[in-house]
Protein backbone atom coordinates (compact mmCIF):
# COMPACT_ATOMS: atom_id res chain seq x y z
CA UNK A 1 -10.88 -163.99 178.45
CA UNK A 2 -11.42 -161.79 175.35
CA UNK A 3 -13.80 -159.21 174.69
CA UNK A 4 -14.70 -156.88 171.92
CA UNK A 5 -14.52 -153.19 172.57
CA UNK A 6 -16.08 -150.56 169.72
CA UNK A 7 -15.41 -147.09 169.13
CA UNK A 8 -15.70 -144.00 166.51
CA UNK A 9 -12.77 -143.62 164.49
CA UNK A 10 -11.91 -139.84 163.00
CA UNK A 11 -9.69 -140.49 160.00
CA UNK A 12 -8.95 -137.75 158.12
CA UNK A 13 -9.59 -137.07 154.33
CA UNK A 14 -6.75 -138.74 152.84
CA UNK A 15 -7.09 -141.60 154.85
CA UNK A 16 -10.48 -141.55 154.04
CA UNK A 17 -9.69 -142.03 150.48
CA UNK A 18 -7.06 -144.71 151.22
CA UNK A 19 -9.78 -146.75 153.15
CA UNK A 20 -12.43 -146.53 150.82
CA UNK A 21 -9.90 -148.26 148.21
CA UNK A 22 -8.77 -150.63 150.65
CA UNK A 23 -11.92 -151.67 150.89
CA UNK A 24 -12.97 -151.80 147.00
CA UNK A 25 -9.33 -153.82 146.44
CA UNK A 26 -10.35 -156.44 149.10
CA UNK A 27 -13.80 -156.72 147.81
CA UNK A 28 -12.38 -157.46 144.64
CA UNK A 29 -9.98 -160.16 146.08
CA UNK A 30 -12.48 -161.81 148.02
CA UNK A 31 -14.90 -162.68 144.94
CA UNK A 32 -11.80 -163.42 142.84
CA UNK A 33 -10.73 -166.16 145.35
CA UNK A 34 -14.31 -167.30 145.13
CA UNK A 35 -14.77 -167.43 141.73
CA UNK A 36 -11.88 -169.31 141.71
CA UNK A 37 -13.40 -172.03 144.40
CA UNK A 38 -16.21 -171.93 142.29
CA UNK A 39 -14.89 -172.96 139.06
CA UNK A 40 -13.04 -175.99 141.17
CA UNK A 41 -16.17 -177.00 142.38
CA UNK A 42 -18.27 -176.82 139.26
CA UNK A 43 -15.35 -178.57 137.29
CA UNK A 44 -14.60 -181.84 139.59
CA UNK A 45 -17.67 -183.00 140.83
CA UNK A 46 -20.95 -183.96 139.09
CA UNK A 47 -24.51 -185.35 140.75
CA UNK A 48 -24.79 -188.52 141.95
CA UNK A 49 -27.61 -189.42 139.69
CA UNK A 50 -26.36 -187.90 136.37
CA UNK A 51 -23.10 -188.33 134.33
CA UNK A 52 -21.61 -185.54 132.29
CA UNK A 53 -22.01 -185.73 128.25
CA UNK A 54 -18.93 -183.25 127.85
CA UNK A 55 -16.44 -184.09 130.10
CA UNK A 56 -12.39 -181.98 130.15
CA UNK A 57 -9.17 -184.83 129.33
CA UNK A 58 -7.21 -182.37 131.39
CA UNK A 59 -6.01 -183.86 135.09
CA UNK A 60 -8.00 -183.55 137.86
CA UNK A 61 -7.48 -179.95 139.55
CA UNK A 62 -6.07 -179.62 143.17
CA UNK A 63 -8.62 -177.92 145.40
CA UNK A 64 -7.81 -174.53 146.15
CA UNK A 65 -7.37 -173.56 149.90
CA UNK A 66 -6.45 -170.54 152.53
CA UNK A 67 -2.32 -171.31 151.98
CA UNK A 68 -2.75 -171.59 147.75
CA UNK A 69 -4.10 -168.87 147.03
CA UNK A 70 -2.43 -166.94 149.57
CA UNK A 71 0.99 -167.40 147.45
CA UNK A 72 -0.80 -165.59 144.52
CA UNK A 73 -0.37 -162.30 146.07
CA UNK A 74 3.21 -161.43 146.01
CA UNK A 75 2.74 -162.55 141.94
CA UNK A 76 -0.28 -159.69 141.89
CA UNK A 77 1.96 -157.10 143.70
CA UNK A 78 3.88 -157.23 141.56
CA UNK A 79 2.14 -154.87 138.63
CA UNK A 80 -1.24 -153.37 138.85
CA UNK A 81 -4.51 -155.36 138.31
CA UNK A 82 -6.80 -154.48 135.67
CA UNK A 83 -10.45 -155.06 136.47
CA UNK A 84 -12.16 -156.44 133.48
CA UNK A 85 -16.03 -155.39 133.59
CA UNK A 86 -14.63 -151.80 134.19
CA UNK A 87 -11.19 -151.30 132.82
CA UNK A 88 -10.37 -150.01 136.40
CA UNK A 89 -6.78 -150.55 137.90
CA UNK A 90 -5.83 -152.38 140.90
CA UNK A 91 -2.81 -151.58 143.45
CA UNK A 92 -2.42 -154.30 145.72
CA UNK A 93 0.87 -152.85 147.11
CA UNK A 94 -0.85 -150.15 148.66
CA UNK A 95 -2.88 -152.63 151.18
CA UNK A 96 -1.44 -153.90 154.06
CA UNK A 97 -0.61 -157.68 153.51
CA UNK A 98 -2.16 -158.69 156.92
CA UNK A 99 -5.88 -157.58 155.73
CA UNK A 100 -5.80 -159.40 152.28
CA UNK A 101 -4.65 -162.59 154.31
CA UNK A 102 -7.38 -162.44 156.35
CA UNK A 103 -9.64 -162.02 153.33
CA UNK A 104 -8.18 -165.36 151.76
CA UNK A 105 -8.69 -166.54 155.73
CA UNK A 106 -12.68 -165.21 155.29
CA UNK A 107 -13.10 -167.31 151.79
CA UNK A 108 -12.10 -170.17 153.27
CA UNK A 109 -13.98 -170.62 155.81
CA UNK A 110 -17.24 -169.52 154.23
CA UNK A 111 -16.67 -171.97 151.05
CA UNK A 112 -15.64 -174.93 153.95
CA UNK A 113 -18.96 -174.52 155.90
CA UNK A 114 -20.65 -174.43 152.62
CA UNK A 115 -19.10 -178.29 151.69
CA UNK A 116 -18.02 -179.45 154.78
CA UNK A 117 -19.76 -177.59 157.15
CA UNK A 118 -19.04 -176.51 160.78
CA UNK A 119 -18.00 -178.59 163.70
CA UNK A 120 -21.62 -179.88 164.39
CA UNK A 121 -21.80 -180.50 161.04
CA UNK A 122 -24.31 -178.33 160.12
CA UNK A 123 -23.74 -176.54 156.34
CA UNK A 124 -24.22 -173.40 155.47
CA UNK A 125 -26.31 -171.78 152.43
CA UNK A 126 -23.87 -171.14 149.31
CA UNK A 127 -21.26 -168.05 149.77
CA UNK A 128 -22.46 -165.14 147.85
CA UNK A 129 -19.99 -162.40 146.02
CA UNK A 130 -19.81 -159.27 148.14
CA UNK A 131 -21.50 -155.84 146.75
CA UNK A 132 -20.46 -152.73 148.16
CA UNK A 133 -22.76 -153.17 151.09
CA UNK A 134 -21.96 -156.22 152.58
CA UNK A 135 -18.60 -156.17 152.43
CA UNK A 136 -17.69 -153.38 154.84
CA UNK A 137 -15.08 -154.00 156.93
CA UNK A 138 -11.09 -155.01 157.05
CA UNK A 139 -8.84 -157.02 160.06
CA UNK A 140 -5.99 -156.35 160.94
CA UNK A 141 -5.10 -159.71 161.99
CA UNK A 142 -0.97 -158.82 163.79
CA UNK A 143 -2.09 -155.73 166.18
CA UNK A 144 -0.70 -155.02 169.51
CA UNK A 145 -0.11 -152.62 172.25
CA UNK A 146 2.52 -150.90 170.70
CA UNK A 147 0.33 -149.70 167.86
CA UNK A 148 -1.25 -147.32 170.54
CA UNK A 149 0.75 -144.14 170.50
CA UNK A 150 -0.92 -141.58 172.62
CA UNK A 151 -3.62 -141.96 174.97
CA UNK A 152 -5.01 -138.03 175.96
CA UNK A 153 -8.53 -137.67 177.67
CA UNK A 154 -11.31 -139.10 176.32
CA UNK A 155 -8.98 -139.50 172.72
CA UNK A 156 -6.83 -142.25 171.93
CA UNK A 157 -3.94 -142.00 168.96
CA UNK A 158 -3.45 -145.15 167.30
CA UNK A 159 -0.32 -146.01 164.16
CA UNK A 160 -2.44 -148.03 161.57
CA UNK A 161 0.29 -149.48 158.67
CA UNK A 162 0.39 -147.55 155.75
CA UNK A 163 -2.42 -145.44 156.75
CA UNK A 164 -0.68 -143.55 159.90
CA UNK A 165 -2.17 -142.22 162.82
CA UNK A 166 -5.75 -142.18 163.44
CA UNK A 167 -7.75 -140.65 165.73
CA UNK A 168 -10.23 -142.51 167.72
CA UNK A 169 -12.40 -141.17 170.40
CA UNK A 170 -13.22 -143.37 173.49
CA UNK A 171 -15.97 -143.48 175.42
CA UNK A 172 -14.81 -145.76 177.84
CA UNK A 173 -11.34 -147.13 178.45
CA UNK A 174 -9.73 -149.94 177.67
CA UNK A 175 -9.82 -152.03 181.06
CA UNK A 176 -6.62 -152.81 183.26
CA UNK A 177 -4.49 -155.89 182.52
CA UNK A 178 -6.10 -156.24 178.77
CA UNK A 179 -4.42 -156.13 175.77
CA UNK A 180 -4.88 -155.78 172.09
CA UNK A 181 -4.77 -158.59 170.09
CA UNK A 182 -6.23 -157.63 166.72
CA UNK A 183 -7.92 -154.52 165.10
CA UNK A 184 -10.92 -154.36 162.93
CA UNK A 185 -12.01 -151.06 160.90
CA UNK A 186 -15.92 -151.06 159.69
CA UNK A 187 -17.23 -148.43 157.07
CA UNK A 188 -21.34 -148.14 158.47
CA UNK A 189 -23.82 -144.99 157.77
CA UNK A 190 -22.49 -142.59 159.86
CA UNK A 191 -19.22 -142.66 159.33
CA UNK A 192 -16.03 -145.15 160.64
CA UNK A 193 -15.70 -147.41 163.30
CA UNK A 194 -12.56 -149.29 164.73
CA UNK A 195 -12.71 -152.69 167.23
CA UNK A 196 -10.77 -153.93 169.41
CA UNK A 197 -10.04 -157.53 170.32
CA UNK A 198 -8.98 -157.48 173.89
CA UNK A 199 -7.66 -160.52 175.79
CA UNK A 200 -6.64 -160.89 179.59
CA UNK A 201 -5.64 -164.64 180.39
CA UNK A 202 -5.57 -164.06 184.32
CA UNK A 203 -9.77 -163.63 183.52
CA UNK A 204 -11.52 -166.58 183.54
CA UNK A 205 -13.80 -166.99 180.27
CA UNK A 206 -17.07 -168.05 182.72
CA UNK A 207 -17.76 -169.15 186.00
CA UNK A 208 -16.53 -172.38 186.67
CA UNK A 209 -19.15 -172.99 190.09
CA UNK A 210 -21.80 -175.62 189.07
CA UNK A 211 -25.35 -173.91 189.31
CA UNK A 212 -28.13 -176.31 190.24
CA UNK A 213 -31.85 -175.26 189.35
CA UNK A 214 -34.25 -174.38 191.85
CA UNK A 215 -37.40 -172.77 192.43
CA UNK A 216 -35.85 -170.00 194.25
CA UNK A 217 -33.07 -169.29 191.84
CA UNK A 218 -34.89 -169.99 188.26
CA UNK A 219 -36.81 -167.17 185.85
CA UNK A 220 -39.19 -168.78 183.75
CA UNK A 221 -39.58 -166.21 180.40
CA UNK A 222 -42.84 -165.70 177.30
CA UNK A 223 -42.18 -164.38 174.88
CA UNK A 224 -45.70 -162.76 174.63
CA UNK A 225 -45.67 -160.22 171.65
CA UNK A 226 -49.44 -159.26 172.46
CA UNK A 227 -50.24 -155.37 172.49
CA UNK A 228 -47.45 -153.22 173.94
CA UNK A 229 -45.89 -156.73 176.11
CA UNK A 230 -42.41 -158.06 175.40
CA UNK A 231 -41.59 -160.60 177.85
CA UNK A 232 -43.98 -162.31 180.99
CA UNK A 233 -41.67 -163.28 183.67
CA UNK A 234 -42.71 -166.61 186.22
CA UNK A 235 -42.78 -163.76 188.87
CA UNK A 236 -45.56 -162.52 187.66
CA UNK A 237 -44.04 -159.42 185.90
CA UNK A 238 -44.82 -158.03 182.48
CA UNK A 239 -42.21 -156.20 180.83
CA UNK A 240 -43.62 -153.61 177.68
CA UNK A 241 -41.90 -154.02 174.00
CA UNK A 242 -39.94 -150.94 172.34
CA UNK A 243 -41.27 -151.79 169.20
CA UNK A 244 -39.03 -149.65 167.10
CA UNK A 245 -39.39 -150.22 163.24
CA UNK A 246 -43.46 -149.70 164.43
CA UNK A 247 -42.76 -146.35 166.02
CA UNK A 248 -40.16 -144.98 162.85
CA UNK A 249 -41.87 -146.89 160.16
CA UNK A 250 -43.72 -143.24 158.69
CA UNK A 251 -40.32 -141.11 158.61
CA UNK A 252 -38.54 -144.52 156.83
CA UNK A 253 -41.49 -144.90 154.07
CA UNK A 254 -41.15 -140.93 153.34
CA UNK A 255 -37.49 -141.47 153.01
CA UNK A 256 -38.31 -144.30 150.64
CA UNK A 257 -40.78 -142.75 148.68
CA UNK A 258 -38.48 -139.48 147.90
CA UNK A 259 -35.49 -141.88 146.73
CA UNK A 260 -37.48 -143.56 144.63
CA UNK A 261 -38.45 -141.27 142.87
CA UNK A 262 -35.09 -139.83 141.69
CA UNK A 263 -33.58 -141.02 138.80
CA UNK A 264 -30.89 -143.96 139.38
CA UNK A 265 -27.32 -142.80 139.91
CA UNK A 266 -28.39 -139.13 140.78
CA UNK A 267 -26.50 -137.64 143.35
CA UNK A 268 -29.70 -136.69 144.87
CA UNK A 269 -30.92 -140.52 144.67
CA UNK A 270 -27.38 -141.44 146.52
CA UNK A 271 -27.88 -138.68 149.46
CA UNK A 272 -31.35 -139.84 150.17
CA UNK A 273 -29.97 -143.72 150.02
CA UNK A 274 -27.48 -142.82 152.83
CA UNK A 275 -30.11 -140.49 154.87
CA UNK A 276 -32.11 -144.22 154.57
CA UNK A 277 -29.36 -146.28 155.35
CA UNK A 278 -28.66 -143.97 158.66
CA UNK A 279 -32.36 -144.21 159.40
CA UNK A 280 -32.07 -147.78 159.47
CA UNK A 281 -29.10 -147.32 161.77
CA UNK A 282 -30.92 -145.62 164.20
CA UNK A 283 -33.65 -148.18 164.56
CA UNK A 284 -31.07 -151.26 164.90
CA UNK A 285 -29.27 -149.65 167.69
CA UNK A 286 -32.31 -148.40 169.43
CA UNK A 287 -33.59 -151.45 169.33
CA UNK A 288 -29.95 -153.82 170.74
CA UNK A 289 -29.83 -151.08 173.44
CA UNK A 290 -33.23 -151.94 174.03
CA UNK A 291 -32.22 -155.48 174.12
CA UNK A 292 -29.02 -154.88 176.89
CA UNK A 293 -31.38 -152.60 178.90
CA UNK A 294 -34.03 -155.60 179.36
CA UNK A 295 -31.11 -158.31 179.46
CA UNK A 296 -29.41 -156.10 182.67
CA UNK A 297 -32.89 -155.70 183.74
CA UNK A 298 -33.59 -159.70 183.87
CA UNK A 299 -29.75 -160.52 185.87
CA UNK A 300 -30.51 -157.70 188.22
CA UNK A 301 -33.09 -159.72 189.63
CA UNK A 302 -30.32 -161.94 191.12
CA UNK A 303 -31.46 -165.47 189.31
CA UNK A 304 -29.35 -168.08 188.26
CA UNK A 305 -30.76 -169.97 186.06
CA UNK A 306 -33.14 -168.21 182.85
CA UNK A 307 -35.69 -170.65 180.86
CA UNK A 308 -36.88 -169.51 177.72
CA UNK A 309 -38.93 -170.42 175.04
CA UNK A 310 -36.85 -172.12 171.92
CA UNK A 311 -38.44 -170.52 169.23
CA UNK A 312 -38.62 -171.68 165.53
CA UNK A 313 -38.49 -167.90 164.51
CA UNK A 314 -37.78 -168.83 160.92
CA UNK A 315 -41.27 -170.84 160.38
CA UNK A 316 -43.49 -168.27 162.78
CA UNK A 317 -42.54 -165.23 159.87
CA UNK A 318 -42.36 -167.78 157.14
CA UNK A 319 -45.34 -166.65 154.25
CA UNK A 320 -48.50 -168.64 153.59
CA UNK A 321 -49.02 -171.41 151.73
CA UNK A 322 -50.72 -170.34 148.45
CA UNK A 323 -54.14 -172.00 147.83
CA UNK A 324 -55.30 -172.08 144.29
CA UNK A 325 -58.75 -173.00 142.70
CA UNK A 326 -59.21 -175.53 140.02
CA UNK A 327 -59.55 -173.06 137.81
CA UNK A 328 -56.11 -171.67 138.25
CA UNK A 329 -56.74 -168.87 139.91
CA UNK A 330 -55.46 -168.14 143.61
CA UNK A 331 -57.69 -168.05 146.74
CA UNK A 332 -57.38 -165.74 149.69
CA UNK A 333 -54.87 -167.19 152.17
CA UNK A 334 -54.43 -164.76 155.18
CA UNK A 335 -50.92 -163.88 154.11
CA UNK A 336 -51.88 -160.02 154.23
CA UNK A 337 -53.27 -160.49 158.05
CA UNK A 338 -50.01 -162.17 158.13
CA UNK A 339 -47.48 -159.77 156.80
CA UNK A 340 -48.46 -157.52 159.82
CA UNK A 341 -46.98 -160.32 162.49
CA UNK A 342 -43.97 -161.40 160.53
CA UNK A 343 -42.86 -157.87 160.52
CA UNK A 344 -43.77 -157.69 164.56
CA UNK A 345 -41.68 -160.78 165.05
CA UNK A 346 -38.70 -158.95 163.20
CA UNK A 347 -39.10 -156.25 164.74
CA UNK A 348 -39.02 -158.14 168.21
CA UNK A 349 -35.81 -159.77 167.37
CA UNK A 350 -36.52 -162.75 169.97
CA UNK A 351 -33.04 -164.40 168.80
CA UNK A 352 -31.12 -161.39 169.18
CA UNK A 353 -32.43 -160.62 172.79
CA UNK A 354 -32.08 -164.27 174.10
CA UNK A 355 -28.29 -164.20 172.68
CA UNK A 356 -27.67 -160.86 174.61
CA UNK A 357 -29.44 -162.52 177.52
CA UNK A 358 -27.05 -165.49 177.49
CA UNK A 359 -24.01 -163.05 177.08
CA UNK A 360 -25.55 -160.63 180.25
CA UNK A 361 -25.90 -163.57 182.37
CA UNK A 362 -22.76 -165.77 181.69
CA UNK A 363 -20.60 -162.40 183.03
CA UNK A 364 -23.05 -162.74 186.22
CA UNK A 365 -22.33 -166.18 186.84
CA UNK A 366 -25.78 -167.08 185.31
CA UNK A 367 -27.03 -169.35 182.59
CA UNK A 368 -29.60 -169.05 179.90
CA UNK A 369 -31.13 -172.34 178.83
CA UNK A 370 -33.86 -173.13 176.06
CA UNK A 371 -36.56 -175.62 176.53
CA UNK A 372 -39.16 -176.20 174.33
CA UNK A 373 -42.46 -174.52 175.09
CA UNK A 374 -44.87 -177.54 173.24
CA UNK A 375 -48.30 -177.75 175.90
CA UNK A 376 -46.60 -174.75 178.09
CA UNK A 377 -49.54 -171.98 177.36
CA UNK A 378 -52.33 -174.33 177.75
CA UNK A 379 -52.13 -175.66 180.61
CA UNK A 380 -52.84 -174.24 184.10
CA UNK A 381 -49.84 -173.76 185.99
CA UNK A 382 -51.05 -174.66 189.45
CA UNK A 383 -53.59 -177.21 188.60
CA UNK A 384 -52.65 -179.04 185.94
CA UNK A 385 -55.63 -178.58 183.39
CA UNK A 386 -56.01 -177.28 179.84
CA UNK A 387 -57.54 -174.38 179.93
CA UNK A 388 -56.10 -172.14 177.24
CA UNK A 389 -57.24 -174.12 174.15
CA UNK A 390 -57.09 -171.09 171.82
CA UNK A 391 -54.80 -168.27 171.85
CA UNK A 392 -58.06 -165.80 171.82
CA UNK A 393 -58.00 -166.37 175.81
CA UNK A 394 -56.38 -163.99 177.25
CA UNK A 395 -57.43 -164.37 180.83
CA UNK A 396 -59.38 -166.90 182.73
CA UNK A 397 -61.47 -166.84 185.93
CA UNK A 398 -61.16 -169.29 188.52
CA UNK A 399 -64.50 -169.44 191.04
CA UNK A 400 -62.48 -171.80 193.06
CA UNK A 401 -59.90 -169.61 193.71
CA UNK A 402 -60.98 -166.47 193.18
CA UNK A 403 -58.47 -165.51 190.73
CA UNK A 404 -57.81 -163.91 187.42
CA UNK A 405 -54.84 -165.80 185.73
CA UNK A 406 -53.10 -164.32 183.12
CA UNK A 407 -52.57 -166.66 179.91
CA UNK A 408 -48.60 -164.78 179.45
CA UNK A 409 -47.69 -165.23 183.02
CA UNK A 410 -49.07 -168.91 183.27
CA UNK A 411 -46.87 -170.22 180.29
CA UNK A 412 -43.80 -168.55 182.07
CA UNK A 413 -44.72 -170.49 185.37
CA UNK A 414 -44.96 -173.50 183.15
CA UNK A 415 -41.68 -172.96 181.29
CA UNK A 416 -39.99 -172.11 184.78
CA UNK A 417 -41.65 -175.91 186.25
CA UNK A 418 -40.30 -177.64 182.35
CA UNK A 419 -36.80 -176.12 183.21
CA UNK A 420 -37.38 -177.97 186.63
CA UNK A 421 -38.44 -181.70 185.47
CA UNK A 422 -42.37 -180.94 186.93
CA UNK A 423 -44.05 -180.34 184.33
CA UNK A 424 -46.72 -182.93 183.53
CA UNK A 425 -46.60 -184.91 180.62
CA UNK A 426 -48.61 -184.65 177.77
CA UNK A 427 -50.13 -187.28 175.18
CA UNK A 428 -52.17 -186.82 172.81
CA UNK A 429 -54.98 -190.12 171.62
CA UNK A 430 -57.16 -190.01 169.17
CA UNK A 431 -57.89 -185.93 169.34
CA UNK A 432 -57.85 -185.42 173.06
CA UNK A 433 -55.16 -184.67 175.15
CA UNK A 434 -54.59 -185.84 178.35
CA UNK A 435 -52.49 -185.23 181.74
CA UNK A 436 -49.99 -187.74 183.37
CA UNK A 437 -48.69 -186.68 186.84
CA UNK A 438 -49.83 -184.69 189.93
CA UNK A 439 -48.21 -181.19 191.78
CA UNK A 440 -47.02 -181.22 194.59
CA UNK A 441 -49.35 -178.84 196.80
CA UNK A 442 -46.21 -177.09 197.92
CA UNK A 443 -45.39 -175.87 194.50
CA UNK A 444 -49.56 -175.19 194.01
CA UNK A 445 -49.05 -172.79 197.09
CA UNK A 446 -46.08 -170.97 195.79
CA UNK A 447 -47.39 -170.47 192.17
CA UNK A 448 -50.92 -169.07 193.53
CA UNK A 449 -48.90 -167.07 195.77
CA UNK A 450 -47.22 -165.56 192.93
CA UNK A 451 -50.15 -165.48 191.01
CA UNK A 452 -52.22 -163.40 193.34
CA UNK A 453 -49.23 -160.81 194.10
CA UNK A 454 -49.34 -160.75 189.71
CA UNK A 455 -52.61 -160.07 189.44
CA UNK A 456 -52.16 -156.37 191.42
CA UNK A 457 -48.76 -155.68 189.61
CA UNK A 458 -49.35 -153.06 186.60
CA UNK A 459 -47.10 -153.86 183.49
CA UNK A 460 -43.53 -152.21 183.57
């Protein structure tokens, strides 16, 4: 098994200095590679549909890979390296050889996903160059045990080549029986931050005992975002959102507003850039620990098995189509109504959370699995009729039963039944949709049972 431990690293200022230029020469040799991929590709391939008017009578280049381009860097060691759109020098000696190979390692698998994707065969978008702010962090790819020199307290003293020792402060240790495998150092907002790649082979990766669904052992989950709700639970619990970009959206826009008004490249303009960028900082971890907090929450309840709703999260905060008039000009089309719920479902993070979850539960022996939710909020969970035909109904009345059902709680009960195989099927003719199958009255009983003991729960 390996796991991932992170902690705050304490370098001091010369090693400061030596990191930020580590990390400005391996930016460098990162787009280089690229550029160089870049040229191959534009130079020895053309469109399908179209032939080239200007074509080169030079042979055919070989494609550049990881090992190729790794041989160029005992030739660059070899004398500094001028960079051209700033005249600034270069000393690749000064790096240690393991972090630009894993650089070369990085290009190469971003441009190979990008033409021959991944093992599903699913490409990726086009590799970008790397600015200053996304390209923040450097591998050490050969790390071991011996590395760690001193353990004292709650510090640990760790031998980093050609840097030294480094001081790193842990708040918790490294568990018994693991050991290091490789080191990763990450420049963020607040200062530096070293990882560990621990591995243990005695601990299995998951458990290997085959879980079979049942009512008993299976969480249905909603993802509701309605009011102050986060999740709806088939046990007829509601569990309240964080929502924190909402709650620190005033102090980030008066941040903002002050940098923007400084003049570019002012060292006041930089200060309150970094004051934003820690700002940020603050919301994303508020919000993951938010995330682990609701994910422990969830496998505390002793379930198994965890069906959730397999959002398209990219299409529900995609814009608006624009509608335009004959005369040219463009009509009204809700995208400012809009704006507000894309930025609720970012703020949300669904994807994020039901990764964590997965992670949470596959240490507990559990498993998360997605199903998709089509017909799950609109029909009544214990009787098997629409009801819900617009998502303005919140609640709905049953004379026959004397209950108030809950439109969040009755999709979760229907998600928790489609993880089971007993959910009805749906079809749709000519407008109207229509119910195949019956419930058992067993199941009816259990869901109003649960239903009942929801409607006198208060949300958590």
């Amino acid at each position: 098994m390996q796991t991932t431990y992170q902690y705050k690293m304490y370098p001091d200022t010369k090693q400061r200095l030596s990191l930020n230029e580590w990390l400005r020469i391996c930016r460098y040799w990162y787009n280089r590679q690229l550029g160089d991929r870049f040229d191959w590709w534009s130079m020895n391939r053309s469109s399908i549909n179209a032939c080239p008017l200007v074509s080169s009578i030079a042979p055919v280049r070989e494609k550049p890979n990881y090992y190729t381009q790794k041989k160029q860097l005992p030739i660059i060691k070899k004398d500094l390296v001028k960079v051209f759109h700033r005249g600034e020098l270069l000393d690749f000696l000064g790096v240690d050889s393991t972090i630009l190979q894993d650089v070369s390692k990085r290009v190469d698998k971003a441009f190979e996903r990008f033409v021959m994707g991944d093992s599903n065969g699913c490409k990726s978008g086009k590799p970008r160059f790397k600015s200053e702010a996304s390209f923040r962090t450097m591998t050490f790819a050969t790390a071991n045990n011996s590395w760690i020199k001193l353990t004292r307290k709650n510090w640990l003293y760790l031998r980093l080549p050609k840097l030294g020792v480094v001081k790193v402060r842990m708040h918790r240790p490294i568990p018994d029986g693991f050991i290091v495998k490789q080191v990763s150092v990450t420049k963020k907002a607040d200062g530096w931050f070293i990882q560990f790649v621990l591995e243990d082979v005695k601990v299995p990766i998951q458990c290997q005992d085959i879980i079979v669904p049942a009512w008993d052992n299976s969480l249905g989950l909603d993802a509701v975002l309605h009011k102050d709700v986060y999740l709806a639970t088939s046990d007829g619990e509601k569990l309240s959102s964080f929502k924190p970009l909402r709650k620190n959206q005033a102090s980030l826009d008066r941040i903002s507003t002050k940098r923007n008004k400084r003049k570019r490249g002012s060292k006041s303009r930089r200060k309150l850039a970094k004051r934003e960028a820690r700002q940020h900082q603050r919301i994303a971890r508020s919000r993951k620990d938010f995330h682990y907090k609701t994910a422990h929450k969830l496998v505390r309840t002793g379930k198994k098995v965890f069906f959730h709703e397999d959002l398209n999260l990219k299409g529900l905060t995609k814009r608006n189509k624009s509608k335009q008039a004959e005369n040219g000009t463009f009509l009204p089309n809700g995208q400012s109504a809009k704006s507000g719920l894309n930025k609720s479902w970012s703020d949300a993070a669904f994807g994020n959370f039901f990764t964590t979850l997965d992670y949470i539960a596959s240490k507990a022996g559990a498993v998360v699995i997605a199903k998709n939710p089509a017909y799950t909020s609109m029909v009544l969970c214990y009787r098997d009729e629409i009801i819900f035909t617009d998502c303005s109904i919140r609640d709905y009345w049953d004379e026959q039963e004397s209950l108030m059902v809950d439109r969040d709680i009755n999709a979760a009960i229907n998600l928790k039944r489609l993880g089971l195989d007993i959910f009805p099927s749906i079809k749709r003719r000519s407008g109207k949709l229509s119910i195949v199958g019956t419930l058992d009255k067993s199941t009816a009983k259990e869901i109003l049972h649960t239903l009942h003991r929801a409607a006198k729960k208060p949300t958590s």
